[in-house]
C-alpha atoms as a PDB file:
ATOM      1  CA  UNK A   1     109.988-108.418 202.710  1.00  0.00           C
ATOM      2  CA  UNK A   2     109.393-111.170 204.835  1.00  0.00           C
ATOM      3  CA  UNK A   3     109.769-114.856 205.068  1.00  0.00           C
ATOM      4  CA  UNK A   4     106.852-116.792 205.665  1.00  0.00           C
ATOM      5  CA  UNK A   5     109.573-119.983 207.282  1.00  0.00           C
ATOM      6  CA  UNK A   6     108.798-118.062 210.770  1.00  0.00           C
ATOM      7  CA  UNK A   7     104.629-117.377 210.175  1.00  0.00           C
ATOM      8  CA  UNK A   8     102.196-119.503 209.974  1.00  0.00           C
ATOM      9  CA  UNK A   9      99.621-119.943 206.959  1.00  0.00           C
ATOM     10  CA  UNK A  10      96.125-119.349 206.608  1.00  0.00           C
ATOM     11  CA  UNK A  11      94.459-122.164 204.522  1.00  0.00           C
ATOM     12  CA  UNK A  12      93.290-119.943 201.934  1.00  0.00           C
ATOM     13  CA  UNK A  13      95.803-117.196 200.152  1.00  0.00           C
ATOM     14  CA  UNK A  14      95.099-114.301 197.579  1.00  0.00           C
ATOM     15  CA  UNK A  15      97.955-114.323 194.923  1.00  0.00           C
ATOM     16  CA  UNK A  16      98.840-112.443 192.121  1.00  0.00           C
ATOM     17  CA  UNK A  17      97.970-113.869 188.522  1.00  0.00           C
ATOM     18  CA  UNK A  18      99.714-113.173 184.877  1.00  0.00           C
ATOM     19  CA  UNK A  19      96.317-114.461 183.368  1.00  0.00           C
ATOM     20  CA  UNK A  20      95.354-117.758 182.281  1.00  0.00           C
ATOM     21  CA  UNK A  21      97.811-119.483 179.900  1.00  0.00           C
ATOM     22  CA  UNK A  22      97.232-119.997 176.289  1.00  0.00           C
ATOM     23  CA  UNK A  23      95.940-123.653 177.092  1.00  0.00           C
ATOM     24  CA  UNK A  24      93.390-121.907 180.502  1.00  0.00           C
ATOM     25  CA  UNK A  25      95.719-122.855 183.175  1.00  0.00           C
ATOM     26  CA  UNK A  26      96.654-120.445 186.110  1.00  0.00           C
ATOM     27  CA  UNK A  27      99.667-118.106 185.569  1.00  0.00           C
ATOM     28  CA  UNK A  28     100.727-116.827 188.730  1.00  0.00           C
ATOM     29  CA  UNK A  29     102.792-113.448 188.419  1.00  0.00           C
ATOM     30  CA  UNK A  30     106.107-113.999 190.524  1.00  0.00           C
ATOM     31  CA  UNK A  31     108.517-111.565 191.189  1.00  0.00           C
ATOM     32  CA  UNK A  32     112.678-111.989 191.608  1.00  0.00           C
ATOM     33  CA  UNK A  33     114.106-110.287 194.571  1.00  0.00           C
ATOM     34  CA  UNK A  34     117.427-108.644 195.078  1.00  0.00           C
ATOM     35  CA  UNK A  35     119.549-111.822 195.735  1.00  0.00           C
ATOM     36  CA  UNK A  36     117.833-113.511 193.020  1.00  0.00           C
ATOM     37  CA  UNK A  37     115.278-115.877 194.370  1.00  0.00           C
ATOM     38  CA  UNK A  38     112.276-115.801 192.931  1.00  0.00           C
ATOM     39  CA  UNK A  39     109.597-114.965 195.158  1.00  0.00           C
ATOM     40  CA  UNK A  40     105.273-115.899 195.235  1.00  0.00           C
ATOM     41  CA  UNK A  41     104.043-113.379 196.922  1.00  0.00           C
ATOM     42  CA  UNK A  42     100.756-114.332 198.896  1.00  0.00           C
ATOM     43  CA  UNK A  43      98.309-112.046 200.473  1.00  0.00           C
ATOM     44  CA  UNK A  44      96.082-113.076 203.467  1.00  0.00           C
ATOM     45  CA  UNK A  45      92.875-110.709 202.670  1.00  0.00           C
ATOM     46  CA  UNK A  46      92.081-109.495 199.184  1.00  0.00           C
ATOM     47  CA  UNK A  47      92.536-105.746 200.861  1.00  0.00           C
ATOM     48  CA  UNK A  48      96.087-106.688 201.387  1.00  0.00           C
ATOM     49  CA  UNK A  49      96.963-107.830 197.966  1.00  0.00           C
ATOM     50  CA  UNK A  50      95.141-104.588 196.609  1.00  0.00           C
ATOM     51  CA  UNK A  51      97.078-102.215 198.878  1.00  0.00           C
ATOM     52  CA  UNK A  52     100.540-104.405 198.176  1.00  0.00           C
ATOM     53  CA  UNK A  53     100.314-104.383 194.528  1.00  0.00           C
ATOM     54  CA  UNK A  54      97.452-102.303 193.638  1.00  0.00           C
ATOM     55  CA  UNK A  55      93.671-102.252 192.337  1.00  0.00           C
ATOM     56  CA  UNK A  56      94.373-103.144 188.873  1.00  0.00           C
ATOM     57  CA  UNK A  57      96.389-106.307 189.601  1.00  0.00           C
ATOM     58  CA  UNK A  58      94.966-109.880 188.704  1.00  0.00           C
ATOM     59  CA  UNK A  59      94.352-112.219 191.611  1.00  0.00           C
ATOM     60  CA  UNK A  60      93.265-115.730 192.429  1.00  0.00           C
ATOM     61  CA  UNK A  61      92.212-117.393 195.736  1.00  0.00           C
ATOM     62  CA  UNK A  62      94.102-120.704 196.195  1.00  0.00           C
ATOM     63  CA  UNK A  63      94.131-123.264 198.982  1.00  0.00           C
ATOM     64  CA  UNK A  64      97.517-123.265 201.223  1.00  0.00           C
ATOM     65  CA  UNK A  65      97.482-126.720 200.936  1.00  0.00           C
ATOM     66  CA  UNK A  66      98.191-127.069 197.025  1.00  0.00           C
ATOM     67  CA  UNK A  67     101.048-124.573 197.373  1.00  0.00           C
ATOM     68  CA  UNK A  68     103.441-128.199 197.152  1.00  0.00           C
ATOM     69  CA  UNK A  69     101.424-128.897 193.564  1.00  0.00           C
ATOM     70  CA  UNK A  70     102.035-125.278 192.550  1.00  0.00           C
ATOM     71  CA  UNK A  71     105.909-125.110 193.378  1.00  0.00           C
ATOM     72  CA  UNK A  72     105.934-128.495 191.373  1.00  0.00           C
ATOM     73  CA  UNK A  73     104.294-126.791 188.114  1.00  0.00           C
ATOM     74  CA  UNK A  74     106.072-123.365 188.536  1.00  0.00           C
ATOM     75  CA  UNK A  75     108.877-123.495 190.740  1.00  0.00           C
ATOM     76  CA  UNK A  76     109.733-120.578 192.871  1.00  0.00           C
ATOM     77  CA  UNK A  77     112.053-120.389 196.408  1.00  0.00           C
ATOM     78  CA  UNK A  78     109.703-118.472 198.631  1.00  0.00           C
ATOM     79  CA  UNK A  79     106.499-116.928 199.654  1.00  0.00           C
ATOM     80  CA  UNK A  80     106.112-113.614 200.630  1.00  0.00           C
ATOM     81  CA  UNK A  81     103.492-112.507 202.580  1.00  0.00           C
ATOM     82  CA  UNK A  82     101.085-109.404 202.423  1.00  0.00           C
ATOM     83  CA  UNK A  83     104.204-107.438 201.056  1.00  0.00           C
ATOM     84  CA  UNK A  84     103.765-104.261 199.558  1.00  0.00           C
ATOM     85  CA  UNK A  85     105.312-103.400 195.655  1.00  0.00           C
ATOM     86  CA  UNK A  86     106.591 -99.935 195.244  1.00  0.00           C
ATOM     87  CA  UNK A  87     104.500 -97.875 192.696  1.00  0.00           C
ATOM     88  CA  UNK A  88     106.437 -98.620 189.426  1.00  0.00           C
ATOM     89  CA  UNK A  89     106.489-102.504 190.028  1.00  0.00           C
ATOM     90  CA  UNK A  90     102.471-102.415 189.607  1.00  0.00           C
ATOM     91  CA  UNK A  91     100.122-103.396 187.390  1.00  0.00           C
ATOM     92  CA  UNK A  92      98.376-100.171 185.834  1.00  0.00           C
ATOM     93  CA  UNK A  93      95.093-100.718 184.234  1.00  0.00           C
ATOM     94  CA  UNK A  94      96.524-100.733 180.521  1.00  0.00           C
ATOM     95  CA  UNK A  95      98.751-103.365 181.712  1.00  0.00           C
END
């Protein structure tokens, strides 16, 4: 997994969504990785995020630049960029 502290950004980012909350907000679906941070995972093409965690997983397009107002709402320690899930950490389509 990698970093993004040593890349760069695009301004616009394809992320993985849990579905809208009960009241319509944005739930974005982080993961924890193996030292225990928890993790957003970004992609930089909506091919990436379909070959890093799959077909059937939720997605929304967000601006770069309101990453600050998302980390404020749902904190989380790092993004990780076009990063690829291994098969059982997926979304299936009954999921």
């Amino acid at each position: 997994m990698t970093d993004t502290a040593r890349r760069p950004l695009p301004p616009m980012l394809y992320v993985p969504s849990a579905g809208p909350s009960p009241d319509g907000s944005l739930l974005l679906d982080f993961r924890r990785i193996e030292d225990g941070r928890l993790a957003l995972l970004a992609y930089t093409a909506l091919d990436r995020l379909h070959a890093g965690c799959g077909t059937h997983q939720p997605w929304a397009l967000l601006a770069t630049q309101t990453l600050d107002e998302i980390n404020a709402q749902q904190p989380y320690d790092l993004i990780l960029l076009d990063v690829s899930l291994p098969a059982e950490l997926r979304r299936t389509a009954a999921a």
